[in-house]
C-alpha atoms as a PDB file:
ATOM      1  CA  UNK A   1     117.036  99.054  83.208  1.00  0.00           C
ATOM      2  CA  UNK A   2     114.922  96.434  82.748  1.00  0.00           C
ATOM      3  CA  UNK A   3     115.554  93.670  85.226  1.00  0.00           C
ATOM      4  CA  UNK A   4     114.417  90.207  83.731  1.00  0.00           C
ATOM      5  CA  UNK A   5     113.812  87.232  86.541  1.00  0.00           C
ATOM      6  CA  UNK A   6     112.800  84.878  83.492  1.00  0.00           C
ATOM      7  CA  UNK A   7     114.088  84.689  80.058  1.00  0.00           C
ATOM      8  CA  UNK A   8     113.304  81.643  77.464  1.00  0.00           C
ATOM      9  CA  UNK A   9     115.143  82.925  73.749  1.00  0.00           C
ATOM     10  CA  UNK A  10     114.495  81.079  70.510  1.00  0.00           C
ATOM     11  CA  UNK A  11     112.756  78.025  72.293  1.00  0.00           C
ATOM     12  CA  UNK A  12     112.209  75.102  70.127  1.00  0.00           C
ATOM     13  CA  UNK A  13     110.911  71.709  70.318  1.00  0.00           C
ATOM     14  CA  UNK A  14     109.497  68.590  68.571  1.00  0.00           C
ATOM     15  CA  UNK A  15     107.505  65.961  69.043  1.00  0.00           C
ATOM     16  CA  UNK A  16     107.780  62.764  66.905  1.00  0.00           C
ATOM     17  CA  UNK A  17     108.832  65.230  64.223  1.00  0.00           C
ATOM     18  CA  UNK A  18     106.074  67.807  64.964  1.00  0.00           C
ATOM     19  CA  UNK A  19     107.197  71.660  65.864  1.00  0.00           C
ATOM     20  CA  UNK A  20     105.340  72.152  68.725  1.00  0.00           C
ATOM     21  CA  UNK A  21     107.837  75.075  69.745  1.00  0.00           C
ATOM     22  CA  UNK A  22     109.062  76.999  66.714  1.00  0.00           C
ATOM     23  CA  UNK A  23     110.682  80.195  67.888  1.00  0.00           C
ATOM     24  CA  UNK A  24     109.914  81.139  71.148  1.00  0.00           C
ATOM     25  CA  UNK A  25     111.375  84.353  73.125  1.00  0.00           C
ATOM     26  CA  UNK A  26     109.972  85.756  76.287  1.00  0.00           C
ATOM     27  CA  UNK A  27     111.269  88.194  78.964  1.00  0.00           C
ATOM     28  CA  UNK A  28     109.354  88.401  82.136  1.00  0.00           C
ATOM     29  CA  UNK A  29     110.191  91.333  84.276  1.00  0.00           C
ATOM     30  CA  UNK A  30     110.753  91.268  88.285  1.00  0.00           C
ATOM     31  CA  UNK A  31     107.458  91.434  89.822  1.00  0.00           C
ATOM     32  CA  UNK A  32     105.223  91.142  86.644  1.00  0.00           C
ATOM     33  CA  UNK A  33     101.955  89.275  85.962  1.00  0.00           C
ATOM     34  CA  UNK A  34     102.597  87.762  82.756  1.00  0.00           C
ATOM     35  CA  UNK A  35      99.499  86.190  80.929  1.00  0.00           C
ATOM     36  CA  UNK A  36     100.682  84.085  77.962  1.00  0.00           C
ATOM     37  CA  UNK A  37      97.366  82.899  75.786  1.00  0.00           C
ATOM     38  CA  UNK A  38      97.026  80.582  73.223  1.00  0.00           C
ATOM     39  CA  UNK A  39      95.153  77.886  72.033  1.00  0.00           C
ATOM     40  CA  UNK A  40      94.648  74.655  72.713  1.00  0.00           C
ATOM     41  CA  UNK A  41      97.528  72.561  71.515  1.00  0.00           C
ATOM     42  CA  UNK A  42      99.732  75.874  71.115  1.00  0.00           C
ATOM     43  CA  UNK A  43     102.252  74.529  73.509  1.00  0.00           C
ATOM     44  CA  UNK A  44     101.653  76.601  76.527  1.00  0.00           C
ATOM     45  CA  UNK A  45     102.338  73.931  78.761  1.00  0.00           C
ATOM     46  CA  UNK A  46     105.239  72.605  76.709  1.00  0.00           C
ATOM     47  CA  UNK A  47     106.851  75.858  77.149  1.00  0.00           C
ATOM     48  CA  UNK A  48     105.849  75.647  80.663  1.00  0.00           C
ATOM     49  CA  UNK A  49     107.621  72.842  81.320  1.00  0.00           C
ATOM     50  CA  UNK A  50     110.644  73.791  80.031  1.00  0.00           C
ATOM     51  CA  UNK A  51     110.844  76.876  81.621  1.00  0.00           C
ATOM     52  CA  UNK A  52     110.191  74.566  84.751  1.00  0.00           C
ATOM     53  CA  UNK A  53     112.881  71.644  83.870  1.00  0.00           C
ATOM     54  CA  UNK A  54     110.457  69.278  83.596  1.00  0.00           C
ATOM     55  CA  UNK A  55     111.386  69.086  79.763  1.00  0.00           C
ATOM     56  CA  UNK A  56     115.406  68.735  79.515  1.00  0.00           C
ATOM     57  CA  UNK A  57     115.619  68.183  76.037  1.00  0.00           C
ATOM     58  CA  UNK A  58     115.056  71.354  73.717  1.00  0.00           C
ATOM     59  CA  UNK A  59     116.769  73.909  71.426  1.00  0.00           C
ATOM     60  CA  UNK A  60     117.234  77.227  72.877  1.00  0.00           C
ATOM     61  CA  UNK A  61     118.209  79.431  76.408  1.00  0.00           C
ATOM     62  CA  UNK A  62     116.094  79.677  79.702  1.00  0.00           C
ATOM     63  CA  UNK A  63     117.729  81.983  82.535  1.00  0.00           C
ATOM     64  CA  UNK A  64     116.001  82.225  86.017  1.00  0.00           C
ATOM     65  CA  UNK A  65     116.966  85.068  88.200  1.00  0.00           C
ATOM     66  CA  UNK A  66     118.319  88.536  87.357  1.00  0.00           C
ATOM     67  CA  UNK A  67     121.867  88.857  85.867  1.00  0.00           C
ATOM     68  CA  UNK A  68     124.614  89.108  88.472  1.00  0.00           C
ATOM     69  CA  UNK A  69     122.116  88.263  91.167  1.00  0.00           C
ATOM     70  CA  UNK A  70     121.075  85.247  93.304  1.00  0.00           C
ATOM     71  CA  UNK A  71     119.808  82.546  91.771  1.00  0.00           C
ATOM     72  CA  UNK A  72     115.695  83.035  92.078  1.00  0.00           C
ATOM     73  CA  UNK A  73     113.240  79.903  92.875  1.00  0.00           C
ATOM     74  CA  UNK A  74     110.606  78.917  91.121  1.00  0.00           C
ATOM     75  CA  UNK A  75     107.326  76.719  92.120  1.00  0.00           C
ATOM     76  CA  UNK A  76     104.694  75.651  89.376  1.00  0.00           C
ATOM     77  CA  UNK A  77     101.010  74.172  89.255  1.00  0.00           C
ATOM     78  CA  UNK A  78     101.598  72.106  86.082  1.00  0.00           C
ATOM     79  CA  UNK A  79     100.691  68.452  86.695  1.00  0.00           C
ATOM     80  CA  UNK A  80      98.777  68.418  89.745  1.00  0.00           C
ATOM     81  CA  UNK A  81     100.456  67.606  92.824  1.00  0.00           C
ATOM     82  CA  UNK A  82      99.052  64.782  93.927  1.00  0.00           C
ATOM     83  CA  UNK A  83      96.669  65.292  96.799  1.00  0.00           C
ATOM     84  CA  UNK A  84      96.004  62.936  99.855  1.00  0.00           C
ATOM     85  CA  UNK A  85      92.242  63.061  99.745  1.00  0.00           C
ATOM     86  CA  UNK A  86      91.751  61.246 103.169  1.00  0.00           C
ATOM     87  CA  UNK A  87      93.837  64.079 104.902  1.00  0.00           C
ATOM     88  CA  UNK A  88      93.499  67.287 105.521  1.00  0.00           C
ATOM     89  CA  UNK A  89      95.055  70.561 104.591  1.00  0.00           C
ATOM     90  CA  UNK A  90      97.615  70.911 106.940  1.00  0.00           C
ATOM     91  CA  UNK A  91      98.056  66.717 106.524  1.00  0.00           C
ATOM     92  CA  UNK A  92      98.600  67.230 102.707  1.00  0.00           C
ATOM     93  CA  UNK A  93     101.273  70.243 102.995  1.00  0.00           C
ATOM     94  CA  UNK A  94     103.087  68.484 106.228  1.00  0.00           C
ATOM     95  CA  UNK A  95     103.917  65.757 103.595  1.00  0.00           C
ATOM     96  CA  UNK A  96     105.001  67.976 101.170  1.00  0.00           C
ATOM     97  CA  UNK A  97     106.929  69.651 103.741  1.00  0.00           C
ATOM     98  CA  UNK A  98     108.652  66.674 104.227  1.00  0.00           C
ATOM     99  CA  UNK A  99     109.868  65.858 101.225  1.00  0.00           C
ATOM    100  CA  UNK A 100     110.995  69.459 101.108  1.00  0.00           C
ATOM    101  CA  UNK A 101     113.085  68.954 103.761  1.00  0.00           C
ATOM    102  CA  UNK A 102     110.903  71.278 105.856  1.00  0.00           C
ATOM    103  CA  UNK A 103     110.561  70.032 109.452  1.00  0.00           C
ATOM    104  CA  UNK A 104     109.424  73.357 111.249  1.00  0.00           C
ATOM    105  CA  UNK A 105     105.501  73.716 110.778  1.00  0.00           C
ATOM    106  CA  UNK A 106     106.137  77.249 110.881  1.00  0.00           C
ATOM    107  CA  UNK A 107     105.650  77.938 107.194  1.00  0.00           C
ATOM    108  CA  UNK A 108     103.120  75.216 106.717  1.00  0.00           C
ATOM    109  CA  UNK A 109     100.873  77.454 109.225  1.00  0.00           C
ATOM    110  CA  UNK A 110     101.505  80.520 107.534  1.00  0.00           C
ATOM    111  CA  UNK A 111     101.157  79.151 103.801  1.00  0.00           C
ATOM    112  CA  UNK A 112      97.452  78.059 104.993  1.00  0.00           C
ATOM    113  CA  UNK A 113      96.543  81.617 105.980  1.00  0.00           C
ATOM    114  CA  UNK A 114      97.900  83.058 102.913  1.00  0.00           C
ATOM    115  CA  UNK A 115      95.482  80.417 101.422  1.00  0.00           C
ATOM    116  CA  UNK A 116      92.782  81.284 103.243  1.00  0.00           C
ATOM    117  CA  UNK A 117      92.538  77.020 104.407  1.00  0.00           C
ATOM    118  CA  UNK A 118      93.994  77.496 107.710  1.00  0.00           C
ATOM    119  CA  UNK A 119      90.698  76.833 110.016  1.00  0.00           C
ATOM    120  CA  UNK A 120      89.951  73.393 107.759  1.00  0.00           C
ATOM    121  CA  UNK A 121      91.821  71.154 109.657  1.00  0.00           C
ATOM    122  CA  UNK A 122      88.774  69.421 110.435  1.00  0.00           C
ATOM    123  CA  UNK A 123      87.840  68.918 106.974  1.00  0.00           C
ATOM    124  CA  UNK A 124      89.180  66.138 104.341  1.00  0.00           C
ATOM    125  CA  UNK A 125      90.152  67.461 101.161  1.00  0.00           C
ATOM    126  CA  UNK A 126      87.541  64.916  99.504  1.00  0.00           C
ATOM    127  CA  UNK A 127      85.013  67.543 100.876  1.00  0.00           C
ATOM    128  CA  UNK A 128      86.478  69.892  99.084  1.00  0.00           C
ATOM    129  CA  UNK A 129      84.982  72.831  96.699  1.00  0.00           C
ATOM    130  CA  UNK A 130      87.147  73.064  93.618  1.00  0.00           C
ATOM    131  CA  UNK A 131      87.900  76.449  94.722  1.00  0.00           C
ATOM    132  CA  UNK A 132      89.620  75.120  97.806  1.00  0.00           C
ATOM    133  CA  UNK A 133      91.388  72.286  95.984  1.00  0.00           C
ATOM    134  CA  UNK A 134      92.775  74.588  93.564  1.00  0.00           C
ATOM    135  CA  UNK A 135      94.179  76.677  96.551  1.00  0.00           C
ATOM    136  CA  UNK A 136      95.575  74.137  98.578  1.00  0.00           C
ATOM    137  CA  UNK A 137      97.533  73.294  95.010  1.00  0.00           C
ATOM    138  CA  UNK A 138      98.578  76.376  94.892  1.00  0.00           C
ATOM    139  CA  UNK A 139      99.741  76.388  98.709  1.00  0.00           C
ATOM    140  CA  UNK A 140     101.833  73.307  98.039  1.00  0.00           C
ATOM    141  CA  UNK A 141     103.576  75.478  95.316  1.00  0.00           C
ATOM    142  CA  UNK A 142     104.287  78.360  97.817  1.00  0.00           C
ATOM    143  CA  UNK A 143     105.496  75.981 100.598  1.00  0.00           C
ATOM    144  CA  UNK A 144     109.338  76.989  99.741  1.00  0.00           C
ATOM    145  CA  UNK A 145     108.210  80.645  99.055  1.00  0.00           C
ATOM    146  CA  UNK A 146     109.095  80.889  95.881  1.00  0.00           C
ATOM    147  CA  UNK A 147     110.056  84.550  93.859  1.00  0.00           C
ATOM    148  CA  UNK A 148     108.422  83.169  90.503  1.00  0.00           C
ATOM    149  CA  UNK A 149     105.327  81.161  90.110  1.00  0.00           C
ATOM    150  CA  UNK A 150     104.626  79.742  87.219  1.00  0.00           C
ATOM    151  CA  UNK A 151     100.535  78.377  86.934  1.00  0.00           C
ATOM    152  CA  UNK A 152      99.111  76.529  83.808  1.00  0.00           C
ATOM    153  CA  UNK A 153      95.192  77.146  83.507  1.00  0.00           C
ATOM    154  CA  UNK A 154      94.817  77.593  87.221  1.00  0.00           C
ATOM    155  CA  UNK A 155      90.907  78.662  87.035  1.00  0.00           C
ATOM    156  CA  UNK A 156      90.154  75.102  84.667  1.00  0.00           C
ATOM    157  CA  UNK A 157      86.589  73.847  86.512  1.00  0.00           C
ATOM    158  CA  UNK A 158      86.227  76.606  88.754  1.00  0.00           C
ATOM    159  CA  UNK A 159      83.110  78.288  89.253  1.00  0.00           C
ATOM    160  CA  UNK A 160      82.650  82.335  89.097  1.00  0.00           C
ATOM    161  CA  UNK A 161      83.673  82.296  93.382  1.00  0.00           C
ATOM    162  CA  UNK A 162      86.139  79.809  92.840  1.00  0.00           C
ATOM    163  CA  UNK A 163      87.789  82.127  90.031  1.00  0.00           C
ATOM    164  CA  UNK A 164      87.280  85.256  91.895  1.00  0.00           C
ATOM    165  CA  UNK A 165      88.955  84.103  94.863  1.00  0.00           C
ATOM    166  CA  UNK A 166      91.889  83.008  92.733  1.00  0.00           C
ATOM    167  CA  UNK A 167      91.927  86.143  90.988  1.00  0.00           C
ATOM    168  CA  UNK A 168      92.342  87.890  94.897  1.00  0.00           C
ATOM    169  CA  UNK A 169      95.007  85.259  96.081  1.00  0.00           C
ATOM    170  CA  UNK A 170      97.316  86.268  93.171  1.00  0.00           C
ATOM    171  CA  UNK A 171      97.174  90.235  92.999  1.00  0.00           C
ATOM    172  CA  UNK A 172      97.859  89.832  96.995  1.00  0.00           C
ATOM    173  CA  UNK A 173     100.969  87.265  95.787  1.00  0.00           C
ATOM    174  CA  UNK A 174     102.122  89.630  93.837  1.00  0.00           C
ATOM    175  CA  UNK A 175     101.418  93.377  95.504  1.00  0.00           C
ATOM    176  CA  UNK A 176     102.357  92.109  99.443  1.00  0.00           C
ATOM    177  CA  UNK A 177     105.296  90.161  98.507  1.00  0.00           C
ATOM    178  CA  UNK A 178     106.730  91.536  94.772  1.00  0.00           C
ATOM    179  CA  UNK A 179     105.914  87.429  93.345  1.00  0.00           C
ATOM    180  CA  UNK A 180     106.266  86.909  90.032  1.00  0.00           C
ATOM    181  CA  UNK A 181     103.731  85.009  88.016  1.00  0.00           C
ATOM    182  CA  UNK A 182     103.818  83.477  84.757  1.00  0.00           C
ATOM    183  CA  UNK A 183      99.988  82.187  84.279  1.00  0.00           C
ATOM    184  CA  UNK A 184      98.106  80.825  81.359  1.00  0.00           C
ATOM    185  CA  UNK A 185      94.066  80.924  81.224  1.00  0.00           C
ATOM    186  CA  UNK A 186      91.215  80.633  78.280  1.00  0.00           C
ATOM    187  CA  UNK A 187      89.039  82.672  79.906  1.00  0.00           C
ATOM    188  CA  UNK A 188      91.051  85.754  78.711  1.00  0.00           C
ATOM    189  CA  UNK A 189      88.413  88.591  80.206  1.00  0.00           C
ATOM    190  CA  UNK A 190      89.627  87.113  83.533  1.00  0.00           C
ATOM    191  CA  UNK A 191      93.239  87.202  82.493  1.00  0.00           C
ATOM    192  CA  UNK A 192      92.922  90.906  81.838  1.00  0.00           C
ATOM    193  CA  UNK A 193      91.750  91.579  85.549  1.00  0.00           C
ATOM    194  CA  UNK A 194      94.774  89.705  86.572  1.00  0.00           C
ATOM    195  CA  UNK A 195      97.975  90.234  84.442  1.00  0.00           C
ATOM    196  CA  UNK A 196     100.307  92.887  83.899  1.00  0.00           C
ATOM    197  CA  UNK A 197     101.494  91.890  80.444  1.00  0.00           C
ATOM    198  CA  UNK A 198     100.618  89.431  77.871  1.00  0.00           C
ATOM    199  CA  UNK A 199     102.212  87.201  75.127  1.00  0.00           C
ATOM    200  CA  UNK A 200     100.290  85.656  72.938  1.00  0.00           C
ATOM    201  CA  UNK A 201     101.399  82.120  71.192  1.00  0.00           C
ATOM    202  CA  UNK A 202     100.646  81.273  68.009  1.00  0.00           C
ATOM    203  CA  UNK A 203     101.698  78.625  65.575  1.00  0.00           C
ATOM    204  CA  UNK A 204     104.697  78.048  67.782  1.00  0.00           C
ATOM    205  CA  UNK A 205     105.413  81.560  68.342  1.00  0.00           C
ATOM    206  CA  UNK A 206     104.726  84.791  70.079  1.00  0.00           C
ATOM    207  CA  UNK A 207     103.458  86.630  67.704  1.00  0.00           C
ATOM    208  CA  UNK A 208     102.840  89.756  69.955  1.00  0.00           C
ATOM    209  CA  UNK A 209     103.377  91.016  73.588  1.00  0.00           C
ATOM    210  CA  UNK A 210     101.809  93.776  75.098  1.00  0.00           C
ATOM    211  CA  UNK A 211     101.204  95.767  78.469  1.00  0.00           C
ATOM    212  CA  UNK A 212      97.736  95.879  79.872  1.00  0.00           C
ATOM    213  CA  UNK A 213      97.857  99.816  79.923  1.00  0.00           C
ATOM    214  CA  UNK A 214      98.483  99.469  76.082  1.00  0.00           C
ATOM    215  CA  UNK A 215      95.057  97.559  75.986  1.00  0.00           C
ATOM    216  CA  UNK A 216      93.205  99.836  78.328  1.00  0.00           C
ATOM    217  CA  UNK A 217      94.460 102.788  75.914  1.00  0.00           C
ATOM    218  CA  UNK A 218      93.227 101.758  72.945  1.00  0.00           C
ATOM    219  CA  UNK A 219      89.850 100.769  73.868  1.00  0.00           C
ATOM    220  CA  UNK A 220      90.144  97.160  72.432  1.00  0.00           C
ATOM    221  CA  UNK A 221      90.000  94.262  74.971  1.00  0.00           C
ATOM    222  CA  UNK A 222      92.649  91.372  75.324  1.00  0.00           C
ATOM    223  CA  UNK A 223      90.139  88.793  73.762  1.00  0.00           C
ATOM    224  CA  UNK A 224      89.541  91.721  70.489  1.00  0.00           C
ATOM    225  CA  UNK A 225      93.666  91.818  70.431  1.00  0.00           C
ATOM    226  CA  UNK A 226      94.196  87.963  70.626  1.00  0.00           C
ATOM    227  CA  UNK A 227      91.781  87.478  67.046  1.00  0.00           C
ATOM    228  CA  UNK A 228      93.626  90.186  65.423  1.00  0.00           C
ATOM    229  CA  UNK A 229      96.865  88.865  66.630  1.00  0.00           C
ATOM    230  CA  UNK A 230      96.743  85.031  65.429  1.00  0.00           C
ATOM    231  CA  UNK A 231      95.333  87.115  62.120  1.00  0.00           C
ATOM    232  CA  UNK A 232      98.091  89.268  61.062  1.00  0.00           C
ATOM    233  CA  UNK A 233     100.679  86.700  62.314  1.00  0.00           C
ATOM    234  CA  UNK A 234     103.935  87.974  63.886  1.00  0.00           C
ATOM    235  CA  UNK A 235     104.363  92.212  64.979  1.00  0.00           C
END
């Protein structure tokens, strides 16, 4: 049985009178990585935000959480959160904390580790790498421990450590703890190292998903799959 924590079927939306979202179906199983590539102006992040709520208005069904189970949360690095960059780490998540309703430091503490920014309490988040930034948005995501995390071009102006320690923060989100992530990325020979399954969007639809064992298989790479994809249009 497959057991589906995220569904979006026949998602479609305009903008001004431009499809943006033609047709769009996805099914992203409990515990997957699921890289969805396209690009630019594909609507990736359109998609994103409706499968987020940001976007209310749109043709189609999304469904969060497995069938006859409780309802699963959901945390995404879409726009930004806005940092403090006068504070610190902990300074910056204690506020979002806050407006979570979170008054126990507890998890703030333990979200930091998992982060790898809990000894930078010392340090402003104007001194920042990019790589650190980029986690500390992430950690702001995972504050209310979320089962599904949904990431829009999370690697965007990172350098090759910045990306690698990414890359390490998200298999351990998703082999210690059984997190699902939805992520999008350009640099698809990264996305490969990362994802379990793929979808790839094209002319406001996905024209093809596959498994990463698939890929590894057939001796192709994701990037070789993507051109032959957008191509031969919808499989």
């Amino acid at each position: 049985m497959n057991h589906y924590v995220l569904t979006a079927e026949h998602i479609q939306k305009k903008y001004n009178g431009n499809t943006v979202l033609r047709d769009v179906s996805i099914h992203v199983k409990k515990g997957e990585i699921y890289g969805l590539i396209g690009k630019n102006g594909s609507g990736k992040t359109t998609l994103f935000r409706i499968l987020t709520g940001l976007i209310p208005r749109y043709n189609g069904t999304v469904s969060v959480g497995e069938s006859g189970v409780q309802k699963s949360k959901a945390s995404a690095v879409i726009n930004s959160p806005s940092l403090f960059l006068n504070l610190s780490a902990f300074e910056n998540m204690k506020a979002q904390a806050f407006l979570l309703g979170m008054r126990d430091d507890s998890r703030i503490k333990q979200t930091l580790k998992t982060i790898g920014l809990e000894n930078c309490n010392n340090k402003l988040v104007r001194d920042f790498s990019q790589g650190m930034t980029q986690r500390l948005k992430l950690g702001m995501a995972l504050l209310e421990n979320p089962d599904i995390l949904i990431l829009d071009e999370p690697v965007n102006g990172l350098d090759p450590d910045g990306i690698a320690e990414l890359r390490e923060l998200l298999i351990h989100l998703n082999h210690a703890s059984g997190m699902t992530i939805l992520i999008s990325s350009h640099i698809l020979s990264e996305l490969e190292q990362v994802a379990t399954c793929f979808g790839i969007l094209h002319d406001g639809e996905i024209v093809k998903e596959v498994f990463i064992q698939d890929i590894l298989q057939s001796g192709t790479t994701l990037e070789q799959l993507y051109m032959q994809s957008i191509k031969g249009g919808k499989q």
